[in-house]
Protein backbone atom coordinates (compact mmCIF):
# COMPACT_ATOMS: atom_id res chain seq x y z
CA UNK A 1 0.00 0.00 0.00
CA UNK A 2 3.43 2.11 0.36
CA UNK A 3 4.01 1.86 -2.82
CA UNK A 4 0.52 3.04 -3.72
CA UNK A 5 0.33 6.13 -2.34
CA UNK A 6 3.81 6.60 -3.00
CA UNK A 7 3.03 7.03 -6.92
CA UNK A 8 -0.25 8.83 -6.22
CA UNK A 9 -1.56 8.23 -9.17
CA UNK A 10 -4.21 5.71 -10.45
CA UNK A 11 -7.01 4.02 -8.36
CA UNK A 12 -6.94 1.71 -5.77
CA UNK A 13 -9.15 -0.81 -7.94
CA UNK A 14 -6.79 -0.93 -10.76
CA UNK A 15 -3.76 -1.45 -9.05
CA UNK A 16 -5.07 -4.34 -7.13
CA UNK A 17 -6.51 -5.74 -10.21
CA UNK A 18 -2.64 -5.57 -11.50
CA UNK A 19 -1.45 -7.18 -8.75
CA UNK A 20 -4.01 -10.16 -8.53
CA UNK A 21 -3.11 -10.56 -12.47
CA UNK A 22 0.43 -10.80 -11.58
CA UNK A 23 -0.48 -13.29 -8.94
CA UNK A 24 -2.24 -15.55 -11.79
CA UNK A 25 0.43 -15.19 -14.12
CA UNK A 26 3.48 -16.40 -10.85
CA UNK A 27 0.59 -19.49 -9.98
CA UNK A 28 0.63 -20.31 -13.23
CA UNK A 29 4.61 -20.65 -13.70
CA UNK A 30 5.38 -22.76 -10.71
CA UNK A 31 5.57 -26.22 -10.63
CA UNK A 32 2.60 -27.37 -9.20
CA UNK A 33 0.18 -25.92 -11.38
CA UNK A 34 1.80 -27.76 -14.84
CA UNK A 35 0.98 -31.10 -12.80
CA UNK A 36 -2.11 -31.11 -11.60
CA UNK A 37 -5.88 -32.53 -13.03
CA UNK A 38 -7.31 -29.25 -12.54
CA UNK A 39 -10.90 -30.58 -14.22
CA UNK A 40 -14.00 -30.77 -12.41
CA UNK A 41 -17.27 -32.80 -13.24
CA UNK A 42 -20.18 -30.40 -13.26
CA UNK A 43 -21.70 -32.39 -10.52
CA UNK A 44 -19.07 -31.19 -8.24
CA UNK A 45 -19.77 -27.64 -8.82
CA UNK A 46 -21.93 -25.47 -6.36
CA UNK A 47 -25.35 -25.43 -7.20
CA UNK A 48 -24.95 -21.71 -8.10
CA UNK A 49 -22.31 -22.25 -10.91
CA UNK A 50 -24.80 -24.23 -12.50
CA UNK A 51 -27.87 -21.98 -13.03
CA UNK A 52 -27.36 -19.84 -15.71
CA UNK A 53 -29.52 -18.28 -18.54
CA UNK A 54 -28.94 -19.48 -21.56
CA UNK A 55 -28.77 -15.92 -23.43
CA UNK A 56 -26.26 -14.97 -20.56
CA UNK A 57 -24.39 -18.50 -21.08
CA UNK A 58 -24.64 -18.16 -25.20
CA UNK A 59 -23.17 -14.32 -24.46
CA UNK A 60 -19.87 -14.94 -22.36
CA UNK A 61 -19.26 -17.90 -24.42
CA UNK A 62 -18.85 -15.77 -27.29
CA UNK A 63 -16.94 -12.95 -25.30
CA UNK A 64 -14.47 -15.33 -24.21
CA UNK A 65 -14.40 -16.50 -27.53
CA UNK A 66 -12.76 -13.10 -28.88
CA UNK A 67 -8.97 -12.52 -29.46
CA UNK A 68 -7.02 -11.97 -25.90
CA UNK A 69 -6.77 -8.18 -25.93
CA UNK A 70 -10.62 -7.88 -27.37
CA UNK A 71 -11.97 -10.20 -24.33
CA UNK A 72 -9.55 -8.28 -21.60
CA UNK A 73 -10.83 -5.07 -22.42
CA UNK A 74 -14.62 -6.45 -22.44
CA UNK A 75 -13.98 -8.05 -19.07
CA UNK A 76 -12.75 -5.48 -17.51
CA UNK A 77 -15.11 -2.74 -18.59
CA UNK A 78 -18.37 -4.89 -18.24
CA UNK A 79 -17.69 -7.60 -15.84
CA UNK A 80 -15.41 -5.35 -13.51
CA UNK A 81 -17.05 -1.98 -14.01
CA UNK A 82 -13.47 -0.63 -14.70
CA UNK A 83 -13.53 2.93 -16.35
CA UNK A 84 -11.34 3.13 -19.58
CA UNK A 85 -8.67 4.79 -17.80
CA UNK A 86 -8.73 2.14 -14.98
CA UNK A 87 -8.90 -0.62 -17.56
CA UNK A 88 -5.47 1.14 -19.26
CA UNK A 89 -3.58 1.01 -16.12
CA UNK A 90 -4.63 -2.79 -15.63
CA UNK A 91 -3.48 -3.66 -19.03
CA UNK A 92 -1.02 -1.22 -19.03
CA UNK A 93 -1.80 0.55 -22.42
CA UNK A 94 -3.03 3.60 -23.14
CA UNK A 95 -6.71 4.54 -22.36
CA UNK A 96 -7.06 5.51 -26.47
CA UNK A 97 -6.06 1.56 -27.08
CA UNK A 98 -8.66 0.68 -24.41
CA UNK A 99 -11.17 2.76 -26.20
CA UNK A 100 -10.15 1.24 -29.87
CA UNK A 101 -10.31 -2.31 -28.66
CA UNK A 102 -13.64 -2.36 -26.28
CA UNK A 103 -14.86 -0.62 -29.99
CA UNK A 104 -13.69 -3.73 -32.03
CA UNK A 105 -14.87 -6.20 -29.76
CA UNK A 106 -18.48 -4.64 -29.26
CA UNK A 107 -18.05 -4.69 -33.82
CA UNK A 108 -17.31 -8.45 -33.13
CA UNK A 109 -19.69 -9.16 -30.83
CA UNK A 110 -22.58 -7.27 -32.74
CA UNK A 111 -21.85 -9.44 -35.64
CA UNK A 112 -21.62 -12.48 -34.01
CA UNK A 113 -25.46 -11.93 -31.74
CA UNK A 114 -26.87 -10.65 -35.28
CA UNK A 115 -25.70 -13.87 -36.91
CA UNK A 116 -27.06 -16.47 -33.93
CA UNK A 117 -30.59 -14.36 -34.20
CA UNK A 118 -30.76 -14.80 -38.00
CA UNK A 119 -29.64 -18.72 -36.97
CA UNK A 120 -32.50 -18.69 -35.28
CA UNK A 121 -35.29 -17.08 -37.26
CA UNK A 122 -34.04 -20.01 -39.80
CA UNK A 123 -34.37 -23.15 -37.94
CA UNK A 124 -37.89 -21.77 -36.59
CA UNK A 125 -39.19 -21.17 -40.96
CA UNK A 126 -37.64 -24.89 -41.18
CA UNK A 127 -39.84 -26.40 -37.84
CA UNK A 128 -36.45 -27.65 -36.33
């Protein structure tokens, strides 16, 4: 927290989100992590992990299915409620790249819900 209000710039929320992502990315180096089954059944899973909409479920799935700097940018800005500027610090990039890439990804995204509604509207003319 020195070193926080040391720089005295930034928020609180985005420099904790940097460190928990630098957490993730040490966890995922050591040793331990490369050797272990971490898979679970769905059975296994809280009850509340397994409720889910279906237009919520269909939704992430095709957020996470975006390009890595599209889907970080979406997370944080949705999910998190991250402003672009907190979002930049996070990511480290500047809040104009922030604003170019959430952009891009809403493009993608628009595309991608417009094609699953036309999907749709087909197999209900065909009785499928």
């Amino acid at each position: 927290m020195d070193q926080f209000e040391a720089r005295q710039e930034g928020s609180e929320k985005a420099w904790l989100m940097r460190i928990a992502i630098n957490v993730c990315h040490d966890y995922r180096r050591t040793r331990w992590f490369r050797h272990v089954d971490r898979a679970r059944a769905l059975e296994d899973l809280p009850d509340r992990y397994l409720r889910v909409d279906p237009q919520e479920d269909s939704l992430l799935m095709d957020v996470l299915a975006l390009p890595i700097k599209l889907r970080q940018v979406i997370l944080l800005y949705y999910y998190h409620r991250m402003t672009m500027q907190e979002a930049a610090e996070v990511l480290r990039v500047a809040p104009s790249t922030v604003y170019h890439r959430l952009k891009k990804a809403q493009q993608m995204l628009k595309i991608t819900l417009t094609e699953g509604e036309n999907d749709a509207e087909r197999l209900g003319e065909t009785g499928h």
